[in-house]
C-alpha atoms as a PDB file:
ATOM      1  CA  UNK A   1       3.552  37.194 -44.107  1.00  0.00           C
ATOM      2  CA  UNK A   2       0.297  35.565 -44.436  1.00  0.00           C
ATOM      3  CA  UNK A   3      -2.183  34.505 -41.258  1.00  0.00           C
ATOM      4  CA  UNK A   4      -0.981  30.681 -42.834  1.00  0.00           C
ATOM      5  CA  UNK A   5       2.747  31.458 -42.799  1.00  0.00           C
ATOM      6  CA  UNK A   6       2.565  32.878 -39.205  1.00  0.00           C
ATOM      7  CA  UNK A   7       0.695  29.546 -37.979  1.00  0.00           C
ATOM      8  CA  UNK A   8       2.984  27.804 -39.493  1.00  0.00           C
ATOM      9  CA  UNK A   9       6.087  29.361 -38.478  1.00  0.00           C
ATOM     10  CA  UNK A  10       4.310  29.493 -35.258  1.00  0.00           C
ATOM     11  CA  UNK A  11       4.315  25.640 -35.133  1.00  0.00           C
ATOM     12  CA  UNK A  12       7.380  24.903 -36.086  1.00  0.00           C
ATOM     13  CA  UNK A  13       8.788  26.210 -32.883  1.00  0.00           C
ATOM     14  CA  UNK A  14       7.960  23.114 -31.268  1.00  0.00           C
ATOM     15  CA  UNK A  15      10.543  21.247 -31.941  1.00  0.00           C
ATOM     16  CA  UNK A  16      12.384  17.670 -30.368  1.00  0.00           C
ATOM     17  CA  UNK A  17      14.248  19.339 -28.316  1.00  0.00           C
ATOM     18  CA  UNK A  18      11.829  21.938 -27.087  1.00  0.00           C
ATOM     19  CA  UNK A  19       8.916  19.696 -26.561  1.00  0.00           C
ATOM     20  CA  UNK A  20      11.869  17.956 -23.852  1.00  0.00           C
ATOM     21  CA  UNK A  21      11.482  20.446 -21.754  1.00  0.00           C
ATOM     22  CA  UNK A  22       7.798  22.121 -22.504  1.00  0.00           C
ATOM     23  CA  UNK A  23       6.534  20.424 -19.221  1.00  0.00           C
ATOM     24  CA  UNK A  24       9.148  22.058 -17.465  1.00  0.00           C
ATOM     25  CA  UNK A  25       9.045  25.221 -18.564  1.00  0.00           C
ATOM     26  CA  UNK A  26       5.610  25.719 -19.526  1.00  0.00           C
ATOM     27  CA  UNK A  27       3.567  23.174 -17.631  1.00  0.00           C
ATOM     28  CA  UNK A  28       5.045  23.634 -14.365  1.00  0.00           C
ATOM     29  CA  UNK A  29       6.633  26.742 -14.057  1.00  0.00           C
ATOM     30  CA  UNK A  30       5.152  29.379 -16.416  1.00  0.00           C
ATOM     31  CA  UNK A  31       1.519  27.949 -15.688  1.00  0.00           C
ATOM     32  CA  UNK A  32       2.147  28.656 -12.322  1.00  0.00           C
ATOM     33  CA  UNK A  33       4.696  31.690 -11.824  1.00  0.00           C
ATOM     34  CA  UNK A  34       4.381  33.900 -14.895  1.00  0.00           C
ATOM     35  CA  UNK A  35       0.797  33.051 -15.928  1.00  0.00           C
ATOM     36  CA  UNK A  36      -0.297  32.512 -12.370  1.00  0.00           C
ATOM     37  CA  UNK A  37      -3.255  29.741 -13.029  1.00  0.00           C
ATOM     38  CA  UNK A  38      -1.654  26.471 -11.975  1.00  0.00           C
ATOM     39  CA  UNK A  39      -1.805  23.155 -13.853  1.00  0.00           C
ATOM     40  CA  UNK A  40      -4.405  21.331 -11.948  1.00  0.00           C
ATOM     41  CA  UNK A  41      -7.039  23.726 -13.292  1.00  0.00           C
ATOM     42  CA  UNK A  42      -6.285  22.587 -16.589  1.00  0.00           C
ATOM     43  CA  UNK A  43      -6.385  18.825 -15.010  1.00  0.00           C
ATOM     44  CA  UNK A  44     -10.130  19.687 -13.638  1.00  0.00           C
ATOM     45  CA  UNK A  45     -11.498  20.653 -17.154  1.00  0.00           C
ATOM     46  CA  UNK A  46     -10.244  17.567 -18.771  1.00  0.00           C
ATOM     47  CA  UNK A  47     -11.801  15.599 -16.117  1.00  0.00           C
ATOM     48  CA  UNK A  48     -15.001  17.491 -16.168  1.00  0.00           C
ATOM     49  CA  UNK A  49     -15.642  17.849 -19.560  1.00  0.00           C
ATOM     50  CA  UNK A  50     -13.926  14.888 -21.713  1.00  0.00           C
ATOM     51  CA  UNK A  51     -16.289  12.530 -23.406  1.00  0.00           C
ATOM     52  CA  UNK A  52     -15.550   9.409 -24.903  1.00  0.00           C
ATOM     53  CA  UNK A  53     -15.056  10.591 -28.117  1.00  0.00           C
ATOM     54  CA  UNK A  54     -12.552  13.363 -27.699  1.00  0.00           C
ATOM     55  CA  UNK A  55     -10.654  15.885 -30.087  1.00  0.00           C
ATOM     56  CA  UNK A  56      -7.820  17.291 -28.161  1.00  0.00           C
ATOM     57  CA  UNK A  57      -6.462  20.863 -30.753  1.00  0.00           C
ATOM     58  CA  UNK A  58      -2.836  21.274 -30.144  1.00  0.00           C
ATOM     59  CA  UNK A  59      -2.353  18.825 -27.668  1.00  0.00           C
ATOM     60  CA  UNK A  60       1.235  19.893 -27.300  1.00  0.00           C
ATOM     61  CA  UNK A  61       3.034  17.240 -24.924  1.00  0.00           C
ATOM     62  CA  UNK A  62      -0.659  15.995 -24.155  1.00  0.00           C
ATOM     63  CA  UNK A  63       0.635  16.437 -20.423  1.00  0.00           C
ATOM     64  CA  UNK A  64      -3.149  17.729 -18.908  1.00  0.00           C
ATOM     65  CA  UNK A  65      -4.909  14.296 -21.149  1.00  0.00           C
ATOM     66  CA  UNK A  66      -2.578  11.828 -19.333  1.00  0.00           C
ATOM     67  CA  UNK A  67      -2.492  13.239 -15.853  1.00  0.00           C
ATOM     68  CA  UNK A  68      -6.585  13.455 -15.690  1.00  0.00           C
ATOM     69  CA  UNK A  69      -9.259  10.670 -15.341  1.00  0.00           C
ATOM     70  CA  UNK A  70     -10.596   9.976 -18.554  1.00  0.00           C
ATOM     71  CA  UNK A  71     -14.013   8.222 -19.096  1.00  0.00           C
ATOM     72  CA  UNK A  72     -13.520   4.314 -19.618  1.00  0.00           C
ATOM     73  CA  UNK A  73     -12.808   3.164 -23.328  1.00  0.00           C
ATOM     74  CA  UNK A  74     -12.067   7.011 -24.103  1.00  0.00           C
ATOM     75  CA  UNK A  75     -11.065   7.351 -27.985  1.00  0.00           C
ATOM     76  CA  UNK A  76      -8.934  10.628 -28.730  1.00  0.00           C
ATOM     77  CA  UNK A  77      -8.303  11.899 -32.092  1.00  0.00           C
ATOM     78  CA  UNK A  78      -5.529  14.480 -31.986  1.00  0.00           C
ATOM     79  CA  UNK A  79      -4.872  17.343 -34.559  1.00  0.00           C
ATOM     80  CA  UNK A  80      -1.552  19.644 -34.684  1.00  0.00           C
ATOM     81  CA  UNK A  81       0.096  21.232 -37.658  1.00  0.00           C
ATOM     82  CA  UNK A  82       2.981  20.205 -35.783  1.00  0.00           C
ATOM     83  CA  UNK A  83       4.366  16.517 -36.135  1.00  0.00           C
ATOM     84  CA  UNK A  84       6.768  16.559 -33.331  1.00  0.00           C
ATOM     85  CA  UNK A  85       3.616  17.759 -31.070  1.00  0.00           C
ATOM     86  CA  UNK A  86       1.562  14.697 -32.365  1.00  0.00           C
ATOM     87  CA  UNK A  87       4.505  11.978 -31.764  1.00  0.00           C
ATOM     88  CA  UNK A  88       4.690  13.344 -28.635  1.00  0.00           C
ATOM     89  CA  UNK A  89       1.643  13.427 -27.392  1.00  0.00           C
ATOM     90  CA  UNK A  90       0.439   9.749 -29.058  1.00  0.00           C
ATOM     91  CA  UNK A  91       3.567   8.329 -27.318  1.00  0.00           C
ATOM     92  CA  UNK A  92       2.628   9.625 -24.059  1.00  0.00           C
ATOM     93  CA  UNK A  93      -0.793   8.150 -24.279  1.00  0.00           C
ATOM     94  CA  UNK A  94       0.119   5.207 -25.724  1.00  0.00           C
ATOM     95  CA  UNK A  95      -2.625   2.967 -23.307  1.00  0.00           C
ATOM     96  CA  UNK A  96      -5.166   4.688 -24.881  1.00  0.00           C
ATOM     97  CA  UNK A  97      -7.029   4.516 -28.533  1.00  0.00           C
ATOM     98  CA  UNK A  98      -5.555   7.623 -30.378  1.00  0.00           C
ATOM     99  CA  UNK A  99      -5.352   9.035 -33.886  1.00  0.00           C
ATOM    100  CA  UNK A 100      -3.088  11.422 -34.881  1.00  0.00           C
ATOM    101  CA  UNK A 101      -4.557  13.862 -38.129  1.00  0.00           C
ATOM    102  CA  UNK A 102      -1.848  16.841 -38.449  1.00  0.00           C
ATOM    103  CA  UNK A 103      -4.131  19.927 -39.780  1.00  0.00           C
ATOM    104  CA  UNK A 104      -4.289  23.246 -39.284  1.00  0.00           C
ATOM    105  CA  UNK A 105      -7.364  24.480 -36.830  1.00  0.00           C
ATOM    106  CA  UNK A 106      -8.100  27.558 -39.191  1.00  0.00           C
ATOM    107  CA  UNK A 107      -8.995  25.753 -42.088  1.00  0.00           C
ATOM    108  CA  UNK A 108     -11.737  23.277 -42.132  1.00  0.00           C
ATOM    109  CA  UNK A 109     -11.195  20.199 -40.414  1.00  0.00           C
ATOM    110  CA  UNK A 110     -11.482  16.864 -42.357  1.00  0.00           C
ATOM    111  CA  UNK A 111     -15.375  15.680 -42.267  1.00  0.00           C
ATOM    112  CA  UNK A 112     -13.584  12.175 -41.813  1.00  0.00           C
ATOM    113  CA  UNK A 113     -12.545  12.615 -38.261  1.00  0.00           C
ATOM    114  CA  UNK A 114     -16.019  12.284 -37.567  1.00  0.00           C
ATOM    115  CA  UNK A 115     -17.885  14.246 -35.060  1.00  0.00           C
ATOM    116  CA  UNK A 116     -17.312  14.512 -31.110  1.00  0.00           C
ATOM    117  CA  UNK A 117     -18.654  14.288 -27.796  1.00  0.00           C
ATOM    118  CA  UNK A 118     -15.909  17.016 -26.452  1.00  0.00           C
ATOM    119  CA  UNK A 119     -12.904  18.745 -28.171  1.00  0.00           C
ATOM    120  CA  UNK A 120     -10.312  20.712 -26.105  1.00  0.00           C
ATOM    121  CA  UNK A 121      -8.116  23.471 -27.435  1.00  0.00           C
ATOM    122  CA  UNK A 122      -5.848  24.295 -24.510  1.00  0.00           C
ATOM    123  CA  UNK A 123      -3.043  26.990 -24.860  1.00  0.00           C
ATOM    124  CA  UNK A 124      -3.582  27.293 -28.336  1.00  0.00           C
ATOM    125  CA  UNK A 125      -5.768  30.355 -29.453  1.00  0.00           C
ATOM    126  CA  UNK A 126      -2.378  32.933 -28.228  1.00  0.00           C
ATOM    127  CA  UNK A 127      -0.769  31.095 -30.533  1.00  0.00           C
ATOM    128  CA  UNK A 128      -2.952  31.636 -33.285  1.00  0.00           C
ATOM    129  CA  UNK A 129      -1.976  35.219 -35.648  1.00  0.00           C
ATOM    130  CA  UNK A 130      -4.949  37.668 -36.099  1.00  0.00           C
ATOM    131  CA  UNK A 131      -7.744  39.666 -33.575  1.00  0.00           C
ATOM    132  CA  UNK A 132     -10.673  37.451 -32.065  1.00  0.00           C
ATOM    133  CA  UNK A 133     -12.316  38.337 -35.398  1.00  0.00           C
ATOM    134  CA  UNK A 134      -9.910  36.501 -37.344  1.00  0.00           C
ATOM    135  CA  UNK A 135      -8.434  33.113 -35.074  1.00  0.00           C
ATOM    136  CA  UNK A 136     -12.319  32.573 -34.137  1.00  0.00           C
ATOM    137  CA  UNK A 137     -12.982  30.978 -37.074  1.00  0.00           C
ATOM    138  CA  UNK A 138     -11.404  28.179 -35.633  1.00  0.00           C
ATOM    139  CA  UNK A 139     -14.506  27.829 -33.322  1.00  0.00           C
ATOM    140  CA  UNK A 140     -16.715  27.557 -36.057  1.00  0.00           C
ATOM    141  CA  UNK A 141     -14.443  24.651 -37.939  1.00  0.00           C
ATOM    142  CA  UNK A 142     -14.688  23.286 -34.191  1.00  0.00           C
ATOM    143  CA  UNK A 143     -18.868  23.541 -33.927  1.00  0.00           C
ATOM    144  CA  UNK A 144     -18.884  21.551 -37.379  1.00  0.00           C
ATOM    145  CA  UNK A 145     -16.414  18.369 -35.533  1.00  0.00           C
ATOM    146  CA  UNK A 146     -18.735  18.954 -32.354  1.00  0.00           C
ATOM    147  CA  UNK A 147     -21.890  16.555 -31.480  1.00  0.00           C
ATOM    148  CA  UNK A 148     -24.932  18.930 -30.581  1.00  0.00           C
ATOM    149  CA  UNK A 149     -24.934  17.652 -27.018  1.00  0.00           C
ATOM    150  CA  UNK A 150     -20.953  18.005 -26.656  1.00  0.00           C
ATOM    151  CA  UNK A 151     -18.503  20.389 -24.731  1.00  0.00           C
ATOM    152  CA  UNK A 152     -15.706  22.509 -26.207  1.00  0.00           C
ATOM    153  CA  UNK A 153     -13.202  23.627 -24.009  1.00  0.00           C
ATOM    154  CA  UNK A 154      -9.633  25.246 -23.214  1.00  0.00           C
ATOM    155  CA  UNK A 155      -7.754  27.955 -22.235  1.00  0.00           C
ATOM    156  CA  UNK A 156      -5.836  30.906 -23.456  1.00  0.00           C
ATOM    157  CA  UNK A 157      -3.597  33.378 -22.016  1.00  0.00           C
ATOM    158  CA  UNK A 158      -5.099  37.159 -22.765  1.00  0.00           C
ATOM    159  CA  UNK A 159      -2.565  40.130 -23.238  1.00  0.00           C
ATOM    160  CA  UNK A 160      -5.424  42.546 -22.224  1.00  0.00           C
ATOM    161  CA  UNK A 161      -7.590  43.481 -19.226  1.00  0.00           C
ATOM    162  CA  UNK A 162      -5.576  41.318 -16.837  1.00  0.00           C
ATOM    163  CA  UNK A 163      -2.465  42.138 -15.437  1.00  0.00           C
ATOM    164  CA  UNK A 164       0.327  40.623 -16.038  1.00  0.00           C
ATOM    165  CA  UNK A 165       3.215  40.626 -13.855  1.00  0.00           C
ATOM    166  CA  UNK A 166       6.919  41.238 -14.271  1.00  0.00           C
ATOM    167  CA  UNK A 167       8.095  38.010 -15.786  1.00  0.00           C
ATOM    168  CA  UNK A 168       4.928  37.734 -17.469  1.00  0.00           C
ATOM    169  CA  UNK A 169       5.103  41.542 -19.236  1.00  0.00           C
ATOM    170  CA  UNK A 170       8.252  40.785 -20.223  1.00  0.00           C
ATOM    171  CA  UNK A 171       7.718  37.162 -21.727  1.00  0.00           C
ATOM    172  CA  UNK A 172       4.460  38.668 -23.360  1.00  0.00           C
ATOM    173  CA  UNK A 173       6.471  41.223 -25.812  1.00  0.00           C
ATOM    174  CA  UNK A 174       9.598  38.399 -26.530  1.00  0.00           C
ATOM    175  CA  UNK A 175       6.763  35.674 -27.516  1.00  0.00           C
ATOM    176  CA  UNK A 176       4.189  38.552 -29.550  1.00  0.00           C
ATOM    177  CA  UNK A 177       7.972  39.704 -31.231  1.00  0.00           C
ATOM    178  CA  UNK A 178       9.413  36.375 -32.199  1.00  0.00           C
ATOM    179  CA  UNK A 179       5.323  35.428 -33.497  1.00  0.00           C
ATOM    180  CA  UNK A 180       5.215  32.546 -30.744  1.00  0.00           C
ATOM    181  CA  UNK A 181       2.104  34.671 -29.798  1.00  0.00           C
ATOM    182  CA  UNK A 182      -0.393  36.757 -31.211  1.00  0.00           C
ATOM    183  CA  UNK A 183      -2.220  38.152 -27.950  1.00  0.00           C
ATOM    184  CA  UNK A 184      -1.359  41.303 -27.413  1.00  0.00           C
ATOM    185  CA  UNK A 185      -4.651  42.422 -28.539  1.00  0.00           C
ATOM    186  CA  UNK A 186      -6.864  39.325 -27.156  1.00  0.00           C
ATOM    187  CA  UNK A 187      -9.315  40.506 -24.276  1.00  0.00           C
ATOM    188  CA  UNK A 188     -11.967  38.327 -22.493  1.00  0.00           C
ATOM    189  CA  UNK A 189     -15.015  40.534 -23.811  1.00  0.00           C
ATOM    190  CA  UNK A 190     -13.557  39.576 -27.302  1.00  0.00           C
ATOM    191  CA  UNK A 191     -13.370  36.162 -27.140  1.00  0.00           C
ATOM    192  CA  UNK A 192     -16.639  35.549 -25.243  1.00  0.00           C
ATOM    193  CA  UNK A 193     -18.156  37.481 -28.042  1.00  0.00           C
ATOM    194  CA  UNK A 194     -16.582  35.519 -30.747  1.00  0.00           C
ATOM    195  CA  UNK A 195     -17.686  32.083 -29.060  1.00  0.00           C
ATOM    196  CA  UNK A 196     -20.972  33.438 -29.212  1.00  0.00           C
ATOM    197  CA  UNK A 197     -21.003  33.395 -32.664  1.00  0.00           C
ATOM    198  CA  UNK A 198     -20.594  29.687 -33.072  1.00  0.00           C
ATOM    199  CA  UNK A 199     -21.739  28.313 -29.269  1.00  0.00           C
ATOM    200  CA  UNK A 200     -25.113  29.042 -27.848  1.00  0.00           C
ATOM    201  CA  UNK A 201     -23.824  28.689 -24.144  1.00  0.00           C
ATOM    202  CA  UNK A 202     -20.268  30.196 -23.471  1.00  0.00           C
ATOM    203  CA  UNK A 203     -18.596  30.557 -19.928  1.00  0.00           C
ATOM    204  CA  UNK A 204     -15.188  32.369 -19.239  1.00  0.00           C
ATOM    205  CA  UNK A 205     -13.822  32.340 -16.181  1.00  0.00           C
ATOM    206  CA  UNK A 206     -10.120  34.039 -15.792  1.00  0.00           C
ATOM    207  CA  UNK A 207      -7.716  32.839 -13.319  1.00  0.00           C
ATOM    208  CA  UNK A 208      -4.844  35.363 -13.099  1.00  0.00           C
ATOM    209  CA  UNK A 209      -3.758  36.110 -16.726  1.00  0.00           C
ATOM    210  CA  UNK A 210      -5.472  32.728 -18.201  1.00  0.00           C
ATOM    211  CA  UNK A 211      -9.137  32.558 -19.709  1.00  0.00           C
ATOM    212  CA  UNK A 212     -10.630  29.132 -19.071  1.00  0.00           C
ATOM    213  CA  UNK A 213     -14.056  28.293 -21.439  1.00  0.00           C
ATOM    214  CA  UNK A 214     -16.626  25.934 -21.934  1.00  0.00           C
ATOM    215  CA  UNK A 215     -19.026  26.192 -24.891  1.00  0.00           C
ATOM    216  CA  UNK A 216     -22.101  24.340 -25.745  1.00  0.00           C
ATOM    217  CA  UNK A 217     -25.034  24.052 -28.342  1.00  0.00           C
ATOM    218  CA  UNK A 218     -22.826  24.803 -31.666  1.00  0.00           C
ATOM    219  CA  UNK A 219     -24.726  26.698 -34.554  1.00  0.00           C
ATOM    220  CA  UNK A 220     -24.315  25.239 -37.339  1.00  0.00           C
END
């Protein structure tokens, strides 16, 4: 199966019925318990680091956007393969401007979505098939989209050099066997190096099995 096929496949997971009960499950419960780096850290980047033009990759249920404080007259342009996701999330912030563009984040991303003063990708690079080498060219198709005074953020969950616990080792093989993950392999030193590439200033900081970045000054 092709990297394309397994992102696919990989998306269509999220369907109706499981984006019901993703805040549940993952937001509240795996965040905290399994992954061990609790929700409100997500909350803090979004509120740190969201301009008012924002791209938000794989916003899932767009939970973290609507729960932090957002800069006034904030416009959000949201991009999933998945149209569930993107229902989803537009619903939930219906007060706010939003466009919805479903494309996939390893392939270029439209030059009509403009460029951006932040772009998040939270949760979504352990979804993504392929070693650092591979699922970081999404962080160069995200330099292009990014303004050269903007922020990209998010998070990912590594599968090595932290240590997972019970639940967590066990989830881990289940989600890397059924290709809901591909981070087996992922490491911190890896994906620093790979936002190097494409980001002149890169900080990682892990929080129990969770690697939260910030990158500025993309090369382009």
């Amino acid at each position: 199966m092709s990297d394309a096929d397994e992102v696919r496949r990989g998306a269509a997971i999220y369907s109706r019925p499981v984006l019901r009960i993703y805040d549940l499950v993952v937001v509240r419960l795996s965040n905290s318990f399994v992954w061990r780096c609790h929700r409100d850290r997500m909350v803090e980047q979004y509120e740190r680091c969201v301009g008012r033009r924002h791209l938000d990759v794989g916003p899932g249920t767009a939970w973290y956007l609507a729960k932090a404080s957002l800069p006034a007259g904030v416009m959000i342009t949201l991009v999933d393969l998945n149209a569930n996701s993107l229902a989803r999330a537009s619903a939930r912030l219906a007060g706010l401007t939003t466009i919805a563009v479903q494309a996939d984040v390893l392939a270029p991303l439209p030059d009509a979505i403009g460029r951006f003063d932040s772009v998040a990708a939270n949760f979504v690079f352990h979804c993504l098939p392929g070693s650092w080498a591979v699922k970081g060219v999404a962080f160069g198709h995200v330099a292009d989209r990014l303004a050269a005074d903007g922020v990209f953020f998010g998070s990912t969950i590594l599968g090595r050099g932290v240590r997972h616990n019970l639940v967590g080792r066990r989830l881990m093989a289940i989600y890397n066997r059924r290709g809901i993950f591909h981070n087996a392999d992922d490491d911190q030193e890896g994906l620093e190096r790979s936002l190097r590439e494409h980001f002149m200033e890169v900080t990682v900081t892990v929080v129990g099995t969770v690697a939260l970045f910030r990158a500025r000054g993309p090369r382009r």
